[in-house]
Protein backbone atom coordinates (compact mmCIF):
# COMPACT_ATOMS: atom_id res chain seq x y z
CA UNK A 1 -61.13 -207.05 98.00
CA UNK A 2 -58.25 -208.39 99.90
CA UNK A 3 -54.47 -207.96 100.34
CA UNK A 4 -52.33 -210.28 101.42
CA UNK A 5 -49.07 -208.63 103.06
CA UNK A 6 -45.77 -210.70 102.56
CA UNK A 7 -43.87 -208.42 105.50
CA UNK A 8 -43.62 -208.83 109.07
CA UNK A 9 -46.09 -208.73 111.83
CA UNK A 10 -44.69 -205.46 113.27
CA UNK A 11 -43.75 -203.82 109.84
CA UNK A 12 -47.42 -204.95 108.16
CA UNK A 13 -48.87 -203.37 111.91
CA UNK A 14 -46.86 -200.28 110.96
CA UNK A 15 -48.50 -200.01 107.70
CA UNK A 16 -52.06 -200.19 108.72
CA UNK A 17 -51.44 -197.89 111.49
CA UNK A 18 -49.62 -195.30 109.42
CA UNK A 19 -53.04 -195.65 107.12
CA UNK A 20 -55.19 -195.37 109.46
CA UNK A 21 -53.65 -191.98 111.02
CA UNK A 22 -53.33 -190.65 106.83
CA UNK A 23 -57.08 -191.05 106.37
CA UNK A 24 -58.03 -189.84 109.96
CA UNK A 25 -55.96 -186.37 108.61
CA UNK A 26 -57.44 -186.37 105.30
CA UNK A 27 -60.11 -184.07 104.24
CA UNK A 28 -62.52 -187.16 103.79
CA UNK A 29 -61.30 -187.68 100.29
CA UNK A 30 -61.21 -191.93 100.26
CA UNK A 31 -61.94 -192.01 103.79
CA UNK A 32 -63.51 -195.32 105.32
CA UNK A 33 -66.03 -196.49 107.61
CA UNK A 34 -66.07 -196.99 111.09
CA UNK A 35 -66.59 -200.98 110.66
CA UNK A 36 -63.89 -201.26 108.18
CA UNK A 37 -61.64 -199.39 110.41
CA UNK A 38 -62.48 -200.90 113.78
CA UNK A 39 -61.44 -204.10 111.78
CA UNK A 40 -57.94 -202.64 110.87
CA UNK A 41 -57.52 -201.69 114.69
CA UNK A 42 -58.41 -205.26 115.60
CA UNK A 43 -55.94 -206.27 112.94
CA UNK A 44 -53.12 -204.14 114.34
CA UNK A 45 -53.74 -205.18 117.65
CA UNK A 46 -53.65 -208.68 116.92
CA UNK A 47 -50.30 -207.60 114.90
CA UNK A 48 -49.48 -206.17 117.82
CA UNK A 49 -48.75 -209.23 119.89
CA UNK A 50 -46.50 -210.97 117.69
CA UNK A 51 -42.73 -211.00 118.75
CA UNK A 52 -40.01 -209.86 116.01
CA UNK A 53 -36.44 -210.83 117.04
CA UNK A 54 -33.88 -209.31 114.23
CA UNK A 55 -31.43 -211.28 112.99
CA UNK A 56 -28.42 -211.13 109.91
CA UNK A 57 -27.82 -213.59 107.38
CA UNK A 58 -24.89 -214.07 105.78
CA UNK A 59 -24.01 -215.77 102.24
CA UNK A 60 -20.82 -217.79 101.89
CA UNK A 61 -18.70 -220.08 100.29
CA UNK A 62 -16.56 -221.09 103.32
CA UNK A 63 -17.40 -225.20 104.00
CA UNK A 64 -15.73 -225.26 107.48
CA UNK A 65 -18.94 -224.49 109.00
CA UNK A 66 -20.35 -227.59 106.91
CA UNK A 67 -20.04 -231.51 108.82
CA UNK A 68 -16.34 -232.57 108.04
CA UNK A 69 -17.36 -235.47 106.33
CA UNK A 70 -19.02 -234.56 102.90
CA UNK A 71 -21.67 -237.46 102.75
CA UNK A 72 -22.88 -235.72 105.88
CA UNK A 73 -23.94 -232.45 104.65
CA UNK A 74 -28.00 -232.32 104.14
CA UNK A 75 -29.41 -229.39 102.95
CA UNK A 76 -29.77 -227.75 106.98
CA UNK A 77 -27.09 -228.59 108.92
CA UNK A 78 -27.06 -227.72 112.65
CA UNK A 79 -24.41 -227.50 115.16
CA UNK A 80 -25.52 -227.16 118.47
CA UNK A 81 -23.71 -226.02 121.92
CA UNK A 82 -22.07 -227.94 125.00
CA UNK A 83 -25.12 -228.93 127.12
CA UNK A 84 -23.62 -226.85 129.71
CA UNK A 85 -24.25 -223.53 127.87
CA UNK A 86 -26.58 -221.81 128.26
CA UNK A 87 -30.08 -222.42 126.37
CA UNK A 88 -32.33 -219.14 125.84
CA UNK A 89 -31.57 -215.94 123.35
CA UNK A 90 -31.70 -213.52 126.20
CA UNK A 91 -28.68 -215.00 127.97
CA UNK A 92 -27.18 -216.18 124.82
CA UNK A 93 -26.94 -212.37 123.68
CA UNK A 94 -23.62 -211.58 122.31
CA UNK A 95 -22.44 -215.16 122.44
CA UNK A 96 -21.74 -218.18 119.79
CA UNK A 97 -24.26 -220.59 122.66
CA UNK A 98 -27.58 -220.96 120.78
CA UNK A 99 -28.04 -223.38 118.24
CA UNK A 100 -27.11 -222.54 114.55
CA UNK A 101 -27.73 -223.38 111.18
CA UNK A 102 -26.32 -223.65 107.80
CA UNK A 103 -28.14 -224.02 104.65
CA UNK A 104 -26.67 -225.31 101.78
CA UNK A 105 -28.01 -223.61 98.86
CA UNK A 106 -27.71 -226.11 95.85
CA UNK A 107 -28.77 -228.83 97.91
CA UNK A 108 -32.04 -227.04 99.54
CA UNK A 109 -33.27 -225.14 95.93
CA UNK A 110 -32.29 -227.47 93.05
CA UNK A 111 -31.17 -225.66 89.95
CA UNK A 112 -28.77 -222.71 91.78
CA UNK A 113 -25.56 -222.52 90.11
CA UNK A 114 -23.38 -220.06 91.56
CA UNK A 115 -20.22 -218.64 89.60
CA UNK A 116 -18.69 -220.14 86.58
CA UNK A 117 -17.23 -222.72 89.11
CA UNK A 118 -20.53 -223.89 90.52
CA UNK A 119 -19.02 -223.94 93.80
CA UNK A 120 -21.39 -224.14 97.09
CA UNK A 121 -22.92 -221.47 98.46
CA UNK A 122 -24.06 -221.72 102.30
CA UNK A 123 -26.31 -219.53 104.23
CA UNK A 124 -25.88 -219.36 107.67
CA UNK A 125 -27.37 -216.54 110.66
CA UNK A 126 -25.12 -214.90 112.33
């Protein structure tokens, strides 16, 4: 058997260990065996050492945050910061420094239609 978990590192290490700790309190009833849970330790370990930085994304319809000129716009658009700011998320926290992108919808998943205007819809972190 196999599973393939579609979450993140920390939340799919969360899950295994949460497992783990339900069958170790069990009374035995679907319990495993000590190979198959020395491999979901290793597992969770390796889990372990991924880094998860959250972040918000926000749909819109506002094009001002799109290139002025229209035959510009690709589907990921990127405006980037003076060279003098500063270049790493940890001194970038709480500031507009660090490099940011906007997706246009339509134009990066064909076939979206959005309202009975069809009118663009961009993605952007924020």
């Amino acid at each position: 058997d196999a599973v393939v978990m579609a979450t993140p590192a920390n939340v799919t290490q969360q899950i295994l260990t949460a497992g783990m700790e339900h069958r170790s309190d069990s009374t035995g009833v679907g319990s495993r065996s000590a190979s198959e849970n020395g491999t979901e330790a290793r597992l969770a370990a390796i889990l372990g050492k991924f880094s998860v930085e959250n972040s918000c994304v926000v749909m819109h319809s506002d094009h001002e945050l799109m290139p002025s000129r229209d035959q510009a716009w690709c589907s990921v658009n990127y405006v980037l910061p003076p060279k003098a700011s500063v270049s790493t998320p940890k001194q970038a926290q709480g500031s507009r420094t660090m490099p940011q992108a906007t997706i246009w919808m339509q134009n990066a998943q064909t076939g979206l239609a959005f309202g009975e205007d069809n009118r663009n819809i961009f993605q952007v972190g924020a």
